[in-house]
Protein backbone atom coordinates (compact mmCIF):
# COMPACT_ATOMS: atom_id res chain seq x y z
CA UNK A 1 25.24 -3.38 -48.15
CA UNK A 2 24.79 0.23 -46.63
CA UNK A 3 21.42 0.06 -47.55
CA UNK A 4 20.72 -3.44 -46.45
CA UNK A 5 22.14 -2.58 -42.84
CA UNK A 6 19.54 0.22 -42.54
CA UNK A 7 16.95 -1.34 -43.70
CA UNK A 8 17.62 -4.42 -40.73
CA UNK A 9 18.21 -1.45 -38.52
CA UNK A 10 14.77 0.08 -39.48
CA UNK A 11 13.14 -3.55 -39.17
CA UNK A 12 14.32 -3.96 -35.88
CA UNK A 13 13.73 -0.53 -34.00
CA UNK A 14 10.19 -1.16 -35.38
CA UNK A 15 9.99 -4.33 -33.79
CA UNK A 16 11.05 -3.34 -30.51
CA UNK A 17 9.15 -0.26 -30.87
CA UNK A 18 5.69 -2.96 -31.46
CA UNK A 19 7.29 -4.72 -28.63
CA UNK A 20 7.16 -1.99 -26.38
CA UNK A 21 3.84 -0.67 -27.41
CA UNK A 22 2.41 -4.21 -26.99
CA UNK A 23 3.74 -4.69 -23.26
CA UNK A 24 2.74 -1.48 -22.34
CA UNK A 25 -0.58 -1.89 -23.82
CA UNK A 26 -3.72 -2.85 -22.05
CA UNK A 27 -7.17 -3.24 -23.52
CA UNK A 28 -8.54 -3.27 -19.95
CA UNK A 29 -10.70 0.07 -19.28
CA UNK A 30 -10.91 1.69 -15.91
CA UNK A 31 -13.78 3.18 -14.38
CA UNK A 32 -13.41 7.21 -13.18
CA UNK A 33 -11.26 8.11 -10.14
CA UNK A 34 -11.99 8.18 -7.70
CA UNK A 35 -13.77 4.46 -7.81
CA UNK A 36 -15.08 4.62 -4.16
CA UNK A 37 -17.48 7.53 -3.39
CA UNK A 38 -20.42 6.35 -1.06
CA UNK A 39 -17.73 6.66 1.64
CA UNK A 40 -14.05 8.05 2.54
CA UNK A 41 -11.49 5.78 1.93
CA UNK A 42 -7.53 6.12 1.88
CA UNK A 43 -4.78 4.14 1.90
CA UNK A 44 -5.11 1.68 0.12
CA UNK A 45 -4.09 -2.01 0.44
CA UNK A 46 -4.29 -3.81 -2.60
CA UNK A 47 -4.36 -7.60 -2.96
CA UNK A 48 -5.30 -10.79 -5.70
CA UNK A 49 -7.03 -13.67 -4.13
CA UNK A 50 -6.73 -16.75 -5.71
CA UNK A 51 -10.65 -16.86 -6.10
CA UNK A 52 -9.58 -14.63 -8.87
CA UNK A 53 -10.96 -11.42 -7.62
CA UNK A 54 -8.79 -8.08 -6.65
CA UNK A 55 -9.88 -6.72 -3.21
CA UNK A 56 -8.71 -3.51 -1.69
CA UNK A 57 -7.97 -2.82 2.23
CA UNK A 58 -8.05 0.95 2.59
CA UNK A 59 -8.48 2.80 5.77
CA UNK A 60 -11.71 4.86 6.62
CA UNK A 61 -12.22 8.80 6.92
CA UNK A 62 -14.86 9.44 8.88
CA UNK A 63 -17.18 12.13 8.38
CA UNK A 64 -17.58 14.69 9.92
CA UNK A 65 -13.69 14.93 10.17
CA UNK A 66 -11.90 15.83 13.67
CA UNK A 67 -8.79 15.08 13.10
CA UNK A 68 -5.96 12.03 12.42
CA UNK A 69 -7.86 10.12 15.12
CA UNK A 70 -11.34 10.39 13.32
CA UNK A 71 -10.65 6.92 11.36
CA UNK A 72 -12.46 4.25 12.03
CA UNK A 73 -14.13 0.55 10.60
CA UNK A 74 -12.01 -0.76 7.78
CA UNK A 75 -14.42 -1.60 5.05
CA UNK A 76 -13.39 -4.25 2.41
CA UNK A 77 -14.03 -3.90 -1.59
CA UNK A 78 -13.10 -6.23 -4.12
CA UNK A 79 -13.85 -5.87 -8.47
CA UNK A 80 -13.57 -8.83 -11.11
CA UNK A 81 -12.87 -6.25 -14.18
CA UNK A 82 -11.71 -3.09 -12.17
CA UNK A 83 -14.88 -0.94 -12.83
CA UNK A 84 -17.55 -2.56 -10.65
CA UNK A 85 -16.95 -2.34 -7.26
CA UNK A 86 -18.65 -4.73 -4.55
CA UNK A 87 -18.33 -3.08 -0.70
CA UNK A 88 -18.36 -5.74 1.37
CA UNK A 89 -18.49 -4.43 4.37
CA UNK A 90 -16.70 -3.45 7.62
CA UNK A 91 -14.72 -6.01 9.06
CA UNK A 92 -12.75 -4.45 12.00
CA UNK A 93 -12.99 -1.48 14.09
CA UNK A 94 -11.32 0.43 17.08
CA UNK A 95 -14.23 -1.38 19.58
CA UNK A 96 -12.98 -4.53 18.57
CA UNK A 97 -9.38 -4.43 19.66
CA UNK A 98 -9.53 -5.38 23.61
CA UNK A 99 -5.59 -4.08 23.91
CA UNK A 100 -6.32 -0.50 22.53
CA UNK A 101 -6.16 3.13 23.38
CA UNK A 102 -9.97 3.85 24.11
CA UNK A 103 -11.83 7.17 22.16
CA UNK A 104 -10.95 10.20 24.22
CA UNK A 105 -13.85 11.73 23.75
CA UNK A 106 -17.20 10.24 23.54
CA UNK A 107 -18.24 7.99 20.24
CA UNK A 108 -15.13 8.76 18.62
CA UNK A 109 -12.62 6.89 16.82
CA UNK A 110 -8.89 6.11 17.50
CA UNK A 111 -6.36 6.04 15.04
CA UNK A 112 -7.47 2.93 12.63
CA UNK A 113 -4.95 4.26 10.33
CA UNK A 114 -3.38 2.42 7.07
CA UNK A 115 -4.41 -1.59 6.93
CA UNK A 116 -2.45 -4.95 4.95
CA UNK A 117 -3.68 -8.35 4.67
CA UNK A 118 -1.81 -11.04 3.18
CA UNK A 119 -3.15 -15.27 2.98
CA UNK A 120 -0.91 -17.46 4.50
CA UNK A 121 -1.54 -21.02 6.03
CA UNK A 122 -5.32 -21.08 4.64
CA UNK A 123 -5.56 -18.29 6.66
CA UNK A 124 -5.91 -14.45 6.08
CA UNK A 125 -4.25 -12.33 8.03
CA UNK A 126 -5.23 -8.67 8.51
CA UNK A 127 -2.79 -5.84 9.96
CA UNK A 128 -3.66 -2.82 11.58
CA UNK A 129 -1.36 -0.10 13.10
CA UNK A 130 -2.81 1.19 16.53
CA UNK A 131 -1.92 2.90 19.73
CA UNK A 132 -2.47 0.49 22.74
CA UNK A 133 -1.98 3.40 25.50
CA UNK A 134 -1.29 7.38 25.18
CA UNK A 135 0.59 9.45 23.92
CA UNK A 136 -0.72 7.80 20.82
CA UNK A 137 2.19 8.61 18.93
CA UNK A 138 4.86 6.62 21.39
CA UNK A 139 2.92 3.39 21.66
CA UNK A 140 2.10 2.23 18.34
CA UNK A 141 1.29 -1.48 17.87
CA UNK A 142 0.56 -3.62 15.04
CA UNK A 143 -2.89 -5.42 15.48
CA UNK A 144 -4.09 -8.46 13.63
CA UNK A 145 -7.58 -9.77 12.85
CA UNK A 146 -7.65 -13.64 11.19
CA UNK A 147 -10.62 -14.86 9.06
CA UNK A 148 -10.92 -18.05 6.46
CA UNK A 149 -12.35 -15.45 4.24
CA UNK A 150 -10.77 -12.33 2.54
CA UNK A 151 -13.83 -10.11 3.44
CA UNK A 152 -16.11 -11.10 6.11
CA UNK A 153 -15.93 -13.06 10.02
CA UNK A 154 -12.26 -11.56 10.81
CA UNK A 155 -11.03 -11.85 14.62
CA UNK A 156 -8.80 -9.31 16.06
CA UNK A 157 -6.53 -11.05 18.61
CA UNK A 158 -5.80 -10.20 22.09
CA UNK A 159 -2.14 -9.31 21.45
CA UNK A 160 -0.33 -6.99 19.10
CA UNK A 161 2.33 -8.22 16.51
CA UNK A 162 5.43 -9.65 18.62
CA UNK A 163 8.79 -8.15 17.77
CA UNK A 164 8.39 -5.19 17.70
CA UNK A 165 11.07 -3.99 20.10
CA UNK A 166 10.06 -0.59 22.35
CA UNK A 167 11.37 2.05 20.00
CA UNK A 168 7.61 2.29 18.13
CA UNK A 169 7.49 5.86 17.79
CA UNK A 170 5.33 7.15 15.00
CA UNK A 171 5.92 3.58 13.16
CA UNK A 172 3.10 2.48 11.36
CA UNK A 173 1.58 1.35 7.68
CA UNK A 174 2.09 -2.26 8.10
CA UNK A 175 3.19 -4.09 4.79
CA UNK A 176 3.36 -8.04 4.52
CA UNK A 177 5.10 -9.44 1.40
CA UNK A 178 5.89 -13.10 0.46
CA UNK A 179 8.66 -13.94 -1.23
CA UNK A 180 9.14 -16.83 -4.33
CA UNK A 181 10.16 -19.33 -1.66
CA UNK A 182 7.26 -18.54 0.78
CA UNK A 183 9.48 -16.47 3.31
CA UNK A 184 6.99 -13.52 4.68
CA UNK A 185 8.83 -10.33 5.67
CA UNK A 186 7.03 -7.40 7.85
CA UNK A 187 8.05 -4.05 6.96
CA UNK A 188 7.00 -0.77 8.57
CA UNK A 189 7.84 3.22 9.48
CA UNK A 190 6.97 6.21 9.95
CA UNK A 191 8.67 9.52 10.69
CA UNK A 192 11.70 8.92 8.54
CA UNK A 193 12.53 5.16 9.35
CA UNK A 194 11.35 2.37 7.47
CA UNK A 195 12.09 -1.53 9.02
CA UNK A 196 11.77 -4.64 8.10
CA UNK A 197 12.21 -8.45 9.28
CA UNK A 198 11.55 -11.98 8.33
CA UNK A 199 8.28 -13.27 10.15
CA UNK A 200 7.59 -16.51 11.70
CA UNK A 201 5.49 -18.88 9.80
CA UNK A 202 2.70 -18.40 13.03
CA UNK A 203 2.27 -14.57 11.05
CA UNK A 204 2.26 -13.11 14.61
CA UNK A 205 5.60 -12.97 15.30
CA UNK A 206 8.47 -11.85 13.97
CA UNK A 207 11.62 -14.05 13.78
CA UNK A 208 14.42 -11.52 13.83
CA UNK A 209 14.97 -8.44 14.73
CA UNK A 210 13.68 -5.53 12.62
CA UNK A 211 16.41 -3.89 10.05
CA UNK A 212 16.27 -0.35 9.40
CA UNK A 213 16.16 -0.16 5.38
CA UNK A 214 19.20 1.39 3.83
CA UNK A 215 19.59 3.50 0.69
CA UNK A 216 16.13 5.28 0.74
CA UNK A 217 16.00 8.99 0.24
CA UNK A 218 13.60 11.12 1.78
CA UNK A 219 11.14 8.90 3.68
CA UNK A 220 7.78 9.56 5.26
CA UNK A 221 5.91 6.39 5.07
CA UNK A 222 4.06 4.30 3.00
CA UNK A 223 6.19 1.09 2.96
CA UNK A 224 4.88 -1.11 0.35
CA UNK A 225 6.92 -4.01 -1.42
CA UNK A 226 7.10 -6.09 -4.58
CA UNK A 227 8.49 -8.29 -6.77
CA UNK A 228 8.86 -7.82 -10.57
CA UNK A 229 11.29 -10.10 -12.42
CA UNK A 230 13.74 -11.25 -9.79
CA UNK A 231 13.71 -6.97 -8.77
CA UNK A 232 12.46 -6.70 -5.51
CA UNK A 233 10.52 -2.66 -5.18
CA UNK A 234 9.74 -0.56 -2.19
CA UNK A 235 7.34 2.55 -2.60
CA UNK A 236 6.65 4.96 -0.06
CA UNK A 237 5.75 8.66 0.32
CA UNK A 238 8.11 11.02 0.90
CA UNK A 239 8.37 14.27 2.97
CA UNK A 240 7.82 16.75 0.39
CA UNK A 241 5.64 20.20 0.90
CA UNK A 242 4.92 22.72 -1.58
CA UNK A 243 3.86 26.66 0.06
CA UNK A 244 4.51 25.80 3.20
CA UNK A 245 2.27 22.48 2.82
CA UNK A 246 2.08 19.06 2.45
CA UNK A 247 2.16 17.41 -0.70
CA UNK A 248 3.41 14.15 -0.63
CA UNK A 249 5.02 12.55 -4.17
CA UNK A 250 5.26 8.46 -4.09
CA UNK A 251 8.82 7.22 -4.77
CA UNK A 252 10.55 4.31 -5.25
CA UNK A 253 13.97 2.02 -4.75
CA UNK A 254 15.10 -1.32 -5.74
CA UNK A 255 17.19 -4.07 -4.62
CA UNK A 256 18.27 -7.51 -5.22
CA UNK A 257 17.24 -8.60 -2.07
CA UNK A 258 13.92 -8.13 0.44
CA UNK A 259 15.55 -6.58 3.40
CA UNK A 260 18.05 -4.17 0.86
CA UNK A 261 20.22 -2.26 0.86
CA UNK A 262 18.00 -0.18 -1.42
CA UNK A 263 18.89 1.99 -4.61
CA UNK A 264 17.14 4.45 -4.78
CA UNK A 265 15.43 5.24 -8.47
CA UNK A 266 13.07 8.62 -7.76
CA UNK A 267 9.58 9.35 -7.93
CA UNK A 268 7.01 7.84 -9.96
CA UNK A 269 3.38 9.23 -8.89
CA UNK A 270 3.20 12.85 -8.39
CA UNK A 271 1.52 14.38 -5.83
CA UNK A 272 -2.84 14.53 -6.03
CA UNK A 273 -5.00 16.89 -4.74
CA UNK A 274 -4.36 15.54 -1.17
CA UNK A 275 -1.78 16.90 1.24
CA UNK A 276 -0.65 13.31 1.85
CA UNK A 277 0.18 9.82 -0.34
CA UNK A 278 -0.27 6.21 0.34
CA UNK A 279 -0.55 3.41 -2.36
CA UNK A 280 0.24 0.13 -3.23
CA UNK A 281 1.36 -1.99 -6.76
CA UNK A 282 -0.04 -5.00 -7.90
CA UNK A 283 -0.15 -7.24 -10.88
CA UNK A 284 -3.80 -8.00 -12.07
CA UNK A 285 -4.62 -10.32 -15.16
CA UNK A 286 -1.67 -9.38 -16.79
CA UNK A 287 -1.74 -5.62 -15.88
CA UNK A 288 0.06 -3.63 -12.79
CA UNK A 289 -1.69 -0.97 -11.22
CA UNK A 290 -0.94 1.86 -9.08
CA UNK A 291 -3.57 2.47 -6.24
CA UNK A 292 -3.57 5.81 -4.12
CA UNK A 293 -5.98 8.48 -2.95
CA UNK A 294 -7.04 11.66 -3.19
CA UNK A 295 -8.83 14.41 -2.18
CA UNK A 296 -10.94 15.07 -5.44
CA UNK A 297 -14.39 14.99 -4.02
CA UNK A 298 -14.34 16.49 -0.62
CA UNK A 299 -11.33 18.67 -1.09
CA UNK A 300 -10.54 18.56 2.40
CA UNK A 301 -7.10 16.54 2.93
CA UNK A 302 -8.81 14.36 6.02
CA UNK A 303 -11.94 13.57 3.96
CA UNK A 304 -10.24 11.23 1.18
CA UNK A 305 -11.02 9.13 -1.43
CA UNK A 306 -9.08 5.82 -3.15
CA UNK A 307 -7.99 5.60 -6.58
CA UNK A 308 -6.35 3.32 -9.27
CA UNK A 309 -4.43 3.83 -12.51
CA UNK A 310 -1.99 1.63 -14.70
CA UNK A 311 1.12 0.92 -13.94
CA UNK A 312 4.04 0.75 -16.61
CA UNK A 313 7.80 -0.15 -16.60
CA UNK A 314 10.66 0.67 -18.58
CA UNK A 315 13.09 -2.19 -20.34
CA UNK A 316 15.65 -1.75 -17.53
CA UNK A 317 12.68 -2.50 -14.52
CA UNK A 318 12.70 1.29 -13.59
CA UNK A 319 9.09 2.62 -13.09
CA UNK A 320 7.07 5.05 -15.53
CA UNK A 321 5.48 8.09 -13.73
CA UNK A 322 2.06 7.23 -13.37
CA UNK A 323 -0.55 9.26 -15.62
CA UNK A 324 -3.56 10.04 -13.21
CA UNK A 325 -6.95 9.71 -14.36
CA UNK A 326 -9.95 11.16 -13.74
């Protein structure tokens, strides 16, 4: 009977084992990181269309680099088996916003910094964090550009996100997410606060007033969310510095609802060869992904470059550090 029991034990472990293996398994085959190299890119925004296609909405280094200001013309890309790559294009740039901060010096840029878009409505809607006025770090706004397609014709409009409140201080990295029911919640932050709010179904307005998220440890910035079986996920980057420098690790918390409280569960991409993080998850024919950047080709932390690796989760919905690829 002894021997019987061990032998079902054996069986089973085996089959969960296989069962493990099988989920984290994917026969899909990534291309080398970074995947973007004609230009800098960073932050990236990733997102699945329901023409079937994954497109990514990173921000733009510009180079010759000057400094945090010196990003400019969001460029869209988009990939059917996640190793070729269409660029299709910029679609918005500092010019076009008729509410924001002009260049301070001549031909530069100002402050296009980390993009979302999200399709609601038949619509898709395009967020854009940028200062309307100086200082540039006290008047952040949230810009939007609208198109009927996911990567071309997109119109800024001629007012910032409403809701906002005054308090916008270094708050930035818009992040749209849409929930089972089709309830859209904004989040934000930036210099140690992260806030979030239900939006109104017009997706220029919010209809509450922003939260500040509860139970996250260490925030920077970064806010992006997700759901995974009923667990709802916020990543960001943290404030972490190694010699006296920046060296940002992405972390993670959970909750059982959109707006928190948050647990907070730890880190799960380490940091890359740039002083700073910024990624986003998503689910893609079967497969989550982890996108990021990094500072592989240039080697310069303001020249950067996007990246993507696989994405794996434990039994109990916690998140496997990522392996980065190269």
């Amino acid at each position: 009977m002894r021997r019987f029991l061990l032998s079902a034990a054996v069986v089973v472990f085996t089959l969960a084992g296989c069962q493990a293996q099988k989920e984290n398994a994917s026969p899909v085959v990534l291309g080398p990181n970074p995947f973007i190299t004609h230009i800098y890119t960073a932050d990236p925004s990733a997102r699945v269309w329901e023409d079937g296609r994954l497109y990514v909405y990173p921000s733009h280094d510009i180079d010759p680099p000057r400094g945090c200001d010196m990003m400019d013309k969001y460029h869209v890309f988009s990939t059917a088996d996640m190793v070729n790559w269409t660029d299709h294009g910029q679609i918005v740039e500092a010019a076009d916003v008729p509410w924001g901060k002009k260049p301070s010096l001549a031909g530069g840029a100002t402050f296009m910094w980390a993009p979302d878009c999200v399709y609601k409505n038949g619509k898709y809607y395009f967020y854009f964090p940028h200062p309307s006025d100086d200082p540039w770090n006290d008047n952040w706004k949230i810009g939007i550009a609208v198109s009927d397609k996911p990567a071309s014709d997109f119109v800024v409009l001629d007012h910032w996100l409403e809701g906002l409140g005054d308090d916008t201080f270094a708050m930035i990295d818009p992040n749209i997410f849409v929930d089972d029911d089709g309830q859209t919640y904004f989040y934000y932050g930036g210099g140690g606060r992260c806030a979030g709010a239900k939006m109104h179904d017009n997706m220029t307005q919010l209809a509450e007033p922003l939260t500040f998220m509860e139970g996250l440890k260490d925030f920077h910035e970064a806010t992006w969310v997700f759901k995974r079986n009923g667990i709802y996920y916020l990543t960001y980057s943290d404030n972490h510095t190694e010699n006296g420098k920046g060296a940002n690790r992405m972390k993670y918390a959970t909750s059982n609802k959109p707006l928190g409280p948050w647990t907070y569960k730890g880190e799960f991409l380490a940091p890359t060869s740039s002083d700073t993080s910024h990624g986003s998850v998503v689910e893609y024919k079967g497969q989550w992904y982890v996108f990021y950047h990094s500072s592989d080709i240039s080697g310069r932390g303001n020249l950067r470059s996007i990246c993507v690796d696989k994405l794996y989760f434990n039994g109990d919905g916690t998140i496997q550090m990522v392996q980065q690829t190269r």
